[in-house]
PDB file of N, CA and C in Angstrom:
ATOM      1  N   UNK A   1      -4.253 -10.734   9.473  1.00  0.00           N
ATOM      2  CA  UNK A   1      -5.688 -10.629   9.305  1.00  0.00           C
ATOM      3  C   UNK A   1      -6.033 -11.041   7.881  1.00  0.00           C
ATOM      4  N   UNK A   2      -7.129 -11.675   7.878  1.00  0.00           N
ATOM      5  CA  UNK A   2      -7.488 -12.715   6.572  1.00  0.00           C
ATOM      6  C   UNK A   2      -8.849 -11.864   6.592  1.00  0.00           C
ATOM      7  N   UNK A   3      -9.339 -11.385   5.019  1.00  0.00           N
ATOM      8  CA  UNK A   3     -10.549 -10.976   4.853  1.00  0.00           C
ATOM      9  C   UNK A   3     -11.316 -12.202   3.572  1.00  0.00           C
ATOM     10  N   UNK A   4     -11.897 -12.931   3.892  1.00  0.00           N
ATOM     11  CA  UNK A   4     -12.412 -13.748   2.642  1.00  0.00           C
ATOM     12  C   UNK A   4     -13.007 -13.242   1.797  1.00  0.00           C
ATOM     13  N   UNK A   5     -12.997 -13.829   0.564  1.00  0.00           N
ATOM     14  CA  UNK A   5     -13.440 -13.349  -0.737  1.00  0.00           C
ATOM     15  C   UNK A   5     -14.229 -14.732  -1.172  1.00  0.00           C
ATOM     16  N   UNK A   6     -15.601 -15.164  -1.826  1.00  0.00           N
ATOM     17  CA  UNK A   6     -16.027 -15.724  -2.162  1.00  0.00           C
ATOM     18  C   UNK A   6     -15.747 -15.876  -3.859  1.00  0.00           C
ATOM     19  N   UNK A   7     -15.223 -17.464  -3.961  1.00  0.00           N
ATOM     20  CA  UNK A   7     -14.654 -17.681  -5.766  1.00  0.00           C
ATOM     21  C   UNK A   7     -15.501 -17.950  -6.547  1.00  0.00           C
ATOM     22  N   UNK A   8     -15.108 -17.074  -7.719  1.00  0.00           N
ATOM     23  CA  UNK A   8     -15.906 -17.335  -8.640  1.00  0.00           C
ATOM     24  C   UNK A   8     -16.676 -18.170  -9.400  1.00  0.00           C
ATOM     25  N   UNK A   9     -15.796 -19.237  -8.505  1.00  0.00           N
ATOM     26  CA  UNK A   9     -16.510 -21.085  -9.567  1.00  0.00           C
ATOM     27  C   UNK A   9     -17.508 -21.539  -8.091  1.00  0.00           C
ATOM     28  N   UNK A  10     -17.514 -20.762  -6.633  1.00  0.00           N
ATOM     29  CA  UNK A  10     -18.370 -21.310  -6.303  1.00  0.00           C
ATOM     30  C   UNK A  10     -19.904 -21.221  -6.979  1.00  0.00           C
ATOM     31  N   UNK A  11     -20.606 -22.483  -6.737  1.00  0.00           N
ATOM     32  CA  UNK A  11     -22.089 -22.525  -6.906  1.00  0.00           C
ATOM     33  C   UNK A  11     -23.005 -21.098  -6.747  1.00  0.00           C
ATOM     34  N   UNK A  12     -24.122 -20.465  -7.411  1.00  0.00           N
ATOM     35  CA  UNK A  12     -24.550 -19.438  -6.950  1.00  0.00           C
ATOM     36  C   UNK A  12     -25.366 -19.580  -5.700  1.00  0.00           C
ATOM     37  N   UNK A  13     -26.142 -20.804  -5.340  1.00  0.00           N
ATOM     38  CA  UNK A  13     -26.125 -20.180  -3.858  1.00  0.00           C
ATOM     39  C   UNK A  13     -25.387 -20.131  -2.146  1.00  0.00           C
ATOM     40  N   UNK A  14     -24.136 -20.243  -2.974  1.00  0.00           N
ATOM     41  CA  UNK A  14     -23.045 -19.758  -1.978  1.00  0.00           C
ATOM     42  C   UNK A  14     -23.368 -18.501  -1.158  1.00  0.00           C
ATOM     43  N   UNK A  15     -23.514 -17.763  -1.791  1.00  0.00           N
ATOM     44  CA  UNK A  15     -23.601 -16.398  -2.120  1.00  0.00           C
ATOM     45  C   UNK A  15     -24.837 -16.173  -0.104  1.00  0.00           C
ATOM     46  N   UNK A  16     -25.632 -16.785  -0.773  1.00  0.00           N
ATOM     47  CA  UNK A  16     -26.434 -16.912   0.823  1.00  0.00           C
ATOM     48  C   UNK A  16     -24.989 -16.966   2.215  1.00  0.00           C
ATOM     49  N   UNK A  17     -24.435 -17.559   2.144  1.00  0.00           N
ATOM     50  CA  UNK A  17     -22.914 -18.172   2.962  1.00  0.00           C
ATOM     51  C   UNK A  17     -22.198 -16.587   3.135  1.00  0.00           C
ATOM     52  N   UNK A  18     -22.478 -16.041   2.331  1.00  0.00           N
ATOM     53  CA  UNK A  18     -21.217 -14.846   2.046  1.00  0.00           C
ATOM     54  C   UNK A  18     -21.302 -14.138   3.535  1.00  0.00           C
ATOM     55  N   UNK A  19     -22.208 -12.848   3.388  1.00  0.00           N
ATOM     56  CA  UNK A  19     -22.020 -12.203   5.148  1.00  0.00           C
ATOM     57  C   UNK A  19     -21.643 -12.613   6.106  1.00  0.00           C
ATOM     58  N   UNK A  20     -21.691 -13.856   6.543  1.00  0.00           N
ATOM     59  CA  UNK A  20     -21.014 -14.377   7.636  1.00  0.00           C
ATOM     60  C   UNK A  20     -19.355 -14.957   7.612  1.00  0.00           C
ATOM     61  N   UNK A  21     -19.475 -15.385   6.361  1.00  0.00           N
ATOM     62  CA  UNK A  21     -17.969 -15.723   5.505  1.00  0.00           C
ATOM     63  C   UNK A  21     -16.822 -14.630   5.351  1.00  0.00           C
ATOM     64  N   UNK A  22     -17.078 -13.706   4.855  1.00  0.00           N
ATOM     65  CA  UNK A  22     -16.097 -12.053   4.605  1.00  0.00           C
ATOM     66  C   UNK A  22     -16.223 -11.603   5.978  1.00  0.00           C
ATOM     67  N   UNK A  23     -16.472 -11.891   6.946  1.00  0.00           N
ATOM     68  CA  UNK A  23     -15.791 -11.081   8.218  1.00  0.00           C
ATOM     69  C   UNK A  23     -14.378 -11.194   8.172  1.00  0.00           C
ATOM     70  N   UNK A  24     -13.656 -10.031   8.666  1.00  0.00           N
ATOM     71  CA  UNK A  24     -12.330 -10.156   8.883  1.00  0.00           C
ATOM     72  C   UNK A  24     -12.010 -11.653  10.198  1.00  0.00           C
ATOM     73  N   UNK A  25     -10.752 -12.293   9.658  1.00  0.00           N
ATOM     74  CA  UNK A  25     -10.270 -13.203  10.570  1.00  0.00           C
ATOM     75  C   UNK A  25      -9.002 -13.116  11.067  1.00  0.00           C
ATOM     76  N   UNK A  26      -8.969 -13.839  12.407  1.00  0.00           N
ATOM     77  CA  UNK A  26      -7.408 -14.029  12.419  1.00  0.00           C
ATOM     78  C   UNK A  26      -7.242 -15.418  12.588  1.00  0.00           C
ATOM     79  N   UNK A  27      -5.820 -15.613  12.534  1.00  0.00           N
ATOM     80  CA  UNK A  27      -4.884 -17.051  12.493  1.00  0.00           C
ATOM     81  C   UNK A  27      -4.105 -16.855  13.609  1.00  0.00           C
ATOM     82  N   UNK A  28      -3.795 -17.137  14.862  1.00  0.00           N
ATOM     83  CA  UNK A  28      -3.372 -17.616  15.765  1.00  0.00           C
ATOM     84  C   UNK A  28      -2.181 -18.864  16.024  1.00  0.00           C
ATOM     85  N   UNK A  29      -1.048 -18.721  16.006  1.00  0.00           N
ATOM     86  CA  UNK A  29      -0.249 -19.907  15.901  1.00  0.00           C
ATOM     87  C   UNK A  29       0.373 -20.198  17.400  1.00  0.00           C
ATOM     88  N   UNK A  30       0.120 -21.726  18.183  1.00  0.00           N
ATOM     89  CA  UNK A  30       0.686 -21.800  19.186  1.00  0.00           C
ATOM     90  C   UNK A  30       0.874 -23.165  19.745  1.00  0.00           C
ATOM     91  N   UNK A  31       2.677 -23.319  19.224  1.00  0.00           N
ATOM     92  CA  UNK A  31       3.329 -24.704  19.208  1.00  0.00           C
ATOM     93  C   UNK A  31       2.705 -25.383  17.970  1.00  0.00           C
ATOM     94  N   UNK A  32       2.225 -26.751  18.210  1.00  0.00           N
ATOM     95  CA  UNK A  32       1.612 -27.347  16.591  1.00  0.00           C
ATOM     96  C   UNK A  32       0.148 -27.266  16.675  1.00  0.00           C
ATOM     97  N   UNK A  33      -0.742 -26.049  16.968  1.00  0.00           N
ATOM     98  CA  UNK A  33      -1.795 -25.880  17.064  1.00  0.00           C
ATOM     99  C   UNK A  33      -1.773 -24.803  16.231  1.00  0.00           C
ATOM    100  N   UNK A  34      -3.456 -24.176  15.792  1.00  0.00           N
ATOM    101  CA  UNK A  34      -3.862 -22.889  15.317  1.00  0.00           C
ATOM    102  C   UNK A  34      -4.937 -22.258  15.792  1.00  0.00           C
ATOM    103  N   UNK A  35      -5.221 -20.771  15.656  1.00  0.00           N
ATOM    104  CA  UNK A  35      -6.657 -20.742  16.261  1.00  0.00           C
ATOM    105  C   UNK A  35      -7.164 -20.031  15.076  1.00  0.00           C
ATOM    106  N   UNK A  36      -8.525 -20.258  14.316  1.00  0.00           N
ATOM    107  CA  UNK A  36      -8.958 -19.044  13.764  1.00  0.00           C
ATOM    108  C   UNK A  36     -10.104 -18.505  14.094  1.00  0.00           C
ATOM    109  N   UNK A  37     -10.219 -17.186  14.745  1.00  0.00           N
ATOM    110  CA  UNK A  37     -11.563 -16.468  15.012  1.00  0.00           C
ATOM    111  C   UNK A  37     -11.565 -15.524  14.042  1.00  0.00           C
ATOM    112  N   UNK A  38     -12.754 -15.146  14.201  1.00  0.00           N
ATOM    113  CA  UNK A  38     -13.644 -14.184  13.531  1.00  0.00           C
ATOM    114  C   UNK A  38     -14.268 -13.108  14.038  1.00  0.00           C
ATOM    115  N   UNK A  39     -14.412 -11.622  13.851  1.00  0.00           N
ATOM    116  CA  UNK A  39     -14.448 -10.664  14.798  1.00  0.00           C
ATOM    117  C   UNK A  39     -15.817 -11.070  15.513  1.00  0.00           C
ATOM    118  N   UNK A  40     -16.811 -11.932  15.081  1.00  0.00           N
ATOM    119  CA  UNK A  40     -17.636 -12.218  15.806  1.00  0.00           C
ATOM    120  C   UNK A  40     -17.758 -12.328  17.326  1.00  0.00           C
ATOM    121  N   UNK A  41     -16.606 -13.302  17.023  1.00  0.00           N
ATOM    122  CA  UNK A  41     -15.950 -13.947  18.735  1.00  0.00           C
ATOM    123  C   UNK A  41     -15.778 -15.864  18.212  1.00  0.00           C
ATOM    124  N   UNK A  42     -16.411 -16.358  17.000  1.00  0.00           N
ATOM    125  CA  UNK A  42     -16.393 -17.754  16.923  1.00  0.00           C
ATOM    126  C   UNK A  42     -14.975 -18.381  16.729  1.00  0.00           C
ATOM    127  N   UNK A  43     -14.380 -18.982  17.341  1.00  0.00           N
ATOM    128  CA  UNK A  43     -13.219 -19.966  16.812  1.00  0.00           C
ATOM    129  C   UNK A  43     -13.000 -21.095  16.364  1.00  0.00           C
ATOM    130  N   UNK A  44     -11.981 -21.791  15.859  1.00  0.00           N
ATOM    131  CA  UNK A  44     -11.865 -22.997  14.941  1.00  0.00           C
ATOM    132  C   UNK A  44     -10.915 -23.545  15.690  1.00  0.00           C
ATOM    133  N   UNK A  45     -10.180 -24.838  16.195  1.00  0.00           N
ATOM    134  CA  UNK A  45      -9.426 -25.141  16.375  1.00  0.00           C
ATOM    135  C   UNK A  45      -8.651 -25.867  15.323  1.00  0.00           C
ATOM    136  N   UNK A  46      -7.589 -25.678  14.507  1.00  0.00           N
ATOM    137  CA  UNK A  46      -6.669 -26.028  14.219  1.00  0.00           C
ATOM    138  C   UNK A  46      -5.191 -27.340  13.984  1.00  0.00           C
ATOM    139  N   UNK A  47      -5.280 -28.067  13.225  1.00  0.00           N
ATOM    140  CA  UNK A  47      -4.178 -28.681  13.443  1.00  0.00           C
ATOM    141  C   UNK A  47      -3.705 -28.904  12.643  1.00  0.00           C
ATOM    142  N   UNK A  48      -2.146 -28.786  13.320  1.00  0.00           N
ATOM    143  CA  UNK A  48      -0.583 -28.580  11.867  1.00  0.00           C
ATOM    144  C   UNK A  48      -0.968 -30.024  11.382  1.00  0.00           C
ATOM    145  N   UNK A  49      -1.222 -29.854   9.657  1.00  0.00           N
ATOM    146  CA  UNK A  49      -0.745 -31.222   8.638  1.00  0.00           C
ATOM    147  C   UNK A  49       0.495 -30.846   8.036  1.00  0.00           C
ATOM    148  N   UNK A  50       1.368 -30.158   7.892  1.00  0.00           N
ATOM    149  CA  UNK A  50       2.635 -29.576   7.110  1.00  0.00           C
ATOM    150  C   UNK A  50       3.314 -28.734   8.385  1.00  0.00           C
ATOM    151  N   UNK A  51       4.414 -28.212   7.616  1.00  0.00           N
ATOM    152  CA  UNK A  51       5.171 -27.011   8.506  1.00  0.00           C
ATOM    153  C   UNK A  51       4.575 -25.950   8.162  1.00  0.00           C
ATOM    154  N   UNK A  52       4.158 -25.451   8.825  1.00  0.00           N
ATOM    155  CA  UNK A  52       3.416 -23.797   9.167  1.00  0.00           C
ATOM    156  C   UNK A  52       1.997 -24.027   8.133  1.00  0.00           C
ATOM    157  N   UNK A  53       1.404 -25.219   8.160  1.00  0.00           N
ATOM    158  CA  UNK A  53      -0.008 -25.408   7.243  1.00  0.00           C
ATOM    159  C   UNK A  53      -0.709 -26.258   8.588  1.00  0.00           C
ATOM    160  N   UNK A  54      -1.966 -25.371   8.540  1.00  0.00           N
ATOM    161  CA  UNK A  54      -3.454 -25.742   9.518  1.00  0.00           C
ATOM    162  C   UNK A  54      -4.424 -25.899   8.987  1.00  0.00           C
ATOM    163  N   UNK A  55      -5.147 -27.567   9.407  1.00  0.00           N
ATOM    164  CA  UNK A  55      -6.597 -27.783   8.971  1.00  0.00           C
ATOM    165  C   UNK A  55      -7.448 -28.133   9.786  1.00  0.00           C
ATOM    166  N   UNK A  56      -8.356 -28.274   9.511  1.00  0.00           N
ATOM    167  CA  UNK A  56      -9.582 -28.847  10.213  1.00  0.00           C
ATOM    168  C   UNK A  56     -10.778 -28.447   9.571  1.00  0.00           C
ATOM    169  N   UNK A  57     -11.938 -29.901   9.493  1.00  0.00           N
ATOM    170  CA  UNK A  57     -12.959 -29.013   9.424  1.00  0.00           C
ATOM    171  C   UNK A  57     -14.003 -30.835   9.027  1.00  0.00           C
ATOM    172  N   UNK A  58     -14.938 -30.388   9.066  1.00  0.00           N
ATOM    173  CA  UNK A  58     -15.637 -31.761   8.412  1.00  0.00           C
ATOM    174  C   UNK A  58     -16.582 -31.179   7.614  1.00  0.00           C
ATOM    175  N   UNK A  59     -18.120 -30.246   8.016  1.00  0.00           N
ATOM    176  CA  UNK A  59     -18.420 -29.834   6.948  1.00  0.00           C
ATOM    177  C   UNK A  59     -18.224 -28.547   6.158  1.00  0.00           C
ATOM    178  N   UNK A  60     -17.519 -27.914   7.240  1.00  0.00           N
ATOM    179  CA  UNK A  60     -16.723 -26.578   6.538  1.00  0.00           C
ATOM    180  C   UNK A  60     -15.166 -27.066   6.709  1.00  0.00           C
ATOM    181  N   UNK A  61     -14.394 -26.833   5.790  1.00  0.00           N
ATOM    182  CA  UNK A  61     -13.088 -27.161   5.542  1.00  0.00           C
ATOM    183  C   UNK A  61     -12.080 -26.180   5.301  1.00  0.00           C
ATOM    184  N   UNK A  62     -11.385 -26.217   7.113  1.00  0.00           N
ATOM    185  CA  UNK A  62     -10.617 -24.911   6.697  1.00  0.00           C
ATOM    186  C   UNK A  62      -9.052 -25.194   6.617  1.00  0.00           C
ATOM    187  N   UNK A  63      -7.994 -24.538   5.139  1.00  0.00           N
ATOM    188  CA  UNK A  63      -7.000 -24.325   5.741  1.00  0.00           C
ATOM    189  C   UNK A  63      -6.312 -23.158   5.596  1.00  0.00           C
ATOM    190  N   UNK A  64      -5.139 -23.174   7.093  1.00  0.00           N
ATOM    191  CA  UNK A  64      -4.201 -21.812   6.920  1.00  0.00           C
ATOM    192  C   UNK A  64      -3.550 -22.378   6.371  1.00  0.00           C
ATOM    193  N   UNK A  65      -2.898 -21.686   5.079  1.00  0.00           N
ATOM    194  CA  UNK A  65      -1.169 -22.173   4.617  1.00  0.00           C
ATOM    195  C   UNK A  65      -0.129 -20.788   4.784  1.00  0.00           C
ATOM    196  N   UNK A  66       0.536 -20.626   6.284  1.00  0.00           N
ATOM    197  CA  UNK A  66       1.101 -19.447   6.695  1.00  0.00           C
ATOM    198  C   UNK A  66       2.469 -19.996   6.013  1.00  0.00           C
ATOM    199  N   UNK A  67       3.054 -20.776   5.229  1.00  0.00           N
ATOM    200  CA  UNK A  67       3.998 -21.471   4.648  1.00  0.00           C
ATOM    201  C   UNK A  67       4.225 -20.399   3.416  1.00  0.00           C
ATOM    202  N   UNK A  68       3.411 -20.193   2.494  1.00  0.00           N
ATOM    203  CA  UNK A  68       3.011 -19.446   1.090  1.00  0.00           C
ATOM    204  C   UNK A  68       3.579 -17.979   1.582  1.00  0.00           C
ATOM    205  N   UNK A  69       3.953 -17.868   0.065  1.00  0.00           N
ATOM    206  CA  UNK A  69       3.689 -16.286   0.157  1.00  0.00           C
ATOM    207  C   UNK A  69       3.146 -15.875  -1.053  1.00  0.00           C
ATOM    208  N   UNK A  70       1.919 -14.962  -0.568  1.00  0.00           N
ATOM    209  CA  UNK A  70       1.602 -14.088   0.466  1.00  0.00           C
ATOM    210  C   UNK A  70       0.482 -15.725   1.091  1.00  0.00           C
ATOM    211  N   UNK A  71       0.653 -15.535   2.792  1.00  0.00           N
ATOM    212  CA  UNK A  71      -0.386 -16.329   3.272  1.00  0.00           C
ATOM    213  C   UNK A  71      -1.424 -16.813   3.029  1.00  0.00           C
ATOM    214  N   UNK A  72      -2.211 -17.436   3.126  1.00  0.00           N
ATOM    215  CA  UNK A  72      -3.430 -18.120   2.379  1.00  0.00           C
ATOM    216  C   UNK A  72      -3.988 -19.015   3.417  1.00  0.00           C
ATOM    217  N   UNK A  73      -5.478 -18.574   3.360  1.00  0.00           N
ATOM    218  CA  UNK A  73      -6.825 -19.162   4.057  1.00  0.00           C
ATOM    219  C   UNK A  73      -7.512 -19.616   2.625  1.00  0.00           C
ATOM    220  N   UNK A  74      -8.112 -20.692   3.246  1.00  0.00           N
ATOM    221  CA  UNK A  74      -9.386 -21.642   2.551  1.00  0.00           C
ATOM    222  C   UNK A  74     -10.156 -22.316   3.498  1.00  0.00           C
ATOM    223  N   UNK A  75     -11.504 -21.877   2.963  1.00  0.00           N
ATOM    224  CA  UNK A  75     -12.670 -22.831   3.533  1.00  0.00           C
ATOM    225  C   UNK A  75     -13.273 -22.617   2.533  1.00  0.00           C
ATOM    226  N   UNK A  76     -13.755 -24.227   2.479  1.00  0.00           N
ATOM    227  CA  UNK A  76     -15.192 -24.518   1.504  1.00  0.00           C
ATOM    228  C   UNK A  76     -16.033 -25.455   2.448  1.00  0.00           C
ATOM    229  N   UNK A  77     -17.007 -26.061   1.859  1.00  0.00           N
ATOM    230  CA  UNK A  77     -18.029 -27.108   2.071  1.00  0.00           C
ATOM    231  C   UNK A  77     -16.931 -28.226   1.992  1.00  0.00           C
ATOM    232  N   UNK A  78     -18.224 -29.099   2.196  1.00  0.00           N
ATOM    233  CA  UNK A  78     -17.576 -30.624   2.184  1.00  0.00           C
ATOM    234  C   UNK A  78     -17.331 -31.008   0.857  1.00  0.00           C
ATOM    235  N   UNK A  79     -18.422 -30.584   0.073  1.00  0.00           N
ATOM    236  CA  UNK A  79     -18.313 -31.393  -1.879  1.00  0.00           C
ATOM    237  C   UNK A  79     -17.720 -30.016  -2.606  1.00  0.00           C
ATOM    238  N   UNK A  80     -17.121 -29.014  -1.722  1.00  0.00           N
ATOM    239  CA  UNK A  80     -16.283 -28.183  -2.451  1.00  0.00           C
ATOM    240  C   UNK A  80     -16.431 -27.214  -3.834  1.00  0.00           C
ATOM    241  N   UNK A  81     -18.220 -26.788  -3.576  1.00  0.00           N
ATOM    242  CA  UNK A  81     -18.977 -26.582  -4.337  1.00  0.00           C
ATOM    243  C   UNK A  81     -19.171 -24.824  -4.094  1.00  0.00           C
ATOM    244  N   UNK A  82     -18.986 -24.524  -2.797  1.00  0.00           N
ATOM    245  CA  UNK A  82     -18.743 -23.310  -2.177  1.00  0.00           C
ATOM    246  C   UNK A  82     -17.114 -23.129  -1.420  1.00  0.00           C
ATOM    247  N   UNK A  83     -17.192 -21.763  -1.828  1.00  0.00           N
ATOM    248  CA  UNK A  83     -14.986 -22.024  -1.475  1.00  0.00           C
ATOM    249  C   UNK A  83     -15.397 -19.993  -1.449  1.00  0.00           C
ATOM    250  N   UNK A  84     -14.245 -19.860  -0.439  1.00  0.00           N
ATOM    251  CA  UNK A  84     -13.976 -18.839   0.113  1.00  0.00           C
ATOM    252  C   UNK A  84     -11.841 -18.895   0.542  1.00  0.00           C
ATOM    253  N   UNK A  85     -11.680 -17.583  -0.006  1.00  0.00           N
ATOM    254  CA  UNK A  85     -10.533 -17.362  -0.348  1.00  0.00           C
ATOM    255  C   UNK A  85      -9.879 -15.996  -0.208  1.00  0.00           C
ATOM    256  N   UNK A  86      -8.895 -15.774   0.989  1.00  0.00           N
ATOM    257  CA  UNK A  86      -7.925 -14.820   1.149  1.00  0.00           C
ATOM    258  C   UNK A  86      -6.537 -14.978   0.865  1.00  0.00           C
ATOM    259  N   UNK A  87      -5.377 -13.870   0.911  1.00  0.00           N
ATOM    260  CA  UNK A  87      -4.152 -13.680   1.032  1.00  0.00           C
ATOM    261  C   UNK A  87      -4.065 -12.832   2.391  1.00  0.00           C
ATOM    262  N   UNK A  88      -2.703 -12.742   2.801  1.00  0.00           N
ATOM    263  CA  UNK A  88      -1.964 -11.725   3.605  1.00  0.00           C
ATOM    264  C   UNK A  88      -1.094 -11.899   3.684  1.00  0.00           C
ATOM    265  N   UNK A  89      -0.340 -10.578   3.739  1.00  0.00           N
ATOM    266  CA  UNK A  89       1.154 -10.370   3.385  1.00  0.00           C
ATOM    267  C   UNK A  89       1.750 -10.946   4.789  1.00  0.00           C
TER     268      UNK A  89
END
């Protein structure tokens, strides 16, 4: 479970983005696919660029890097001006 944290160098009106952003998530791994939902119910579909690393996204840009330790989620925007950022062990 991934809880996002909004970074400090994003732009201030990121910040609008936030509540819907910090929901708890999960990462889903199955074969060279990923899933990430959100307790909402919304999902992302996923695809391996590395070993155990998932992206996708065009104007939100997400990746898992389940490779790292401790685990690591990222999504930002497209011009990378807003960025949102977890760990898990």
């Amino acid at each position: 479970m991934f809880t996002l944290a909004l970074t400090p160098d994003s732009v201030t009106g990121c910040i609008l983005a936030d509540p819907s952003m910090t929901r708890p998530v999960t990462v889903t791994v199955t074969n060279d696919k990923a899933v990430l939902l959100t307790l909402g119910g919304i999902h992302y579909d996923l695809t391996r660029v590395a070993p155990n690393v998932y992206a996708e996204g065009y104007w939100v840009k997400i990746e898992a890097n389940l490779a790292s330790t401790p685990k690591r989620l990222t999504l930002r925007n497209d011009d990378g001006s807003c960025k949102w950022v977890a760990t898990a062990g």
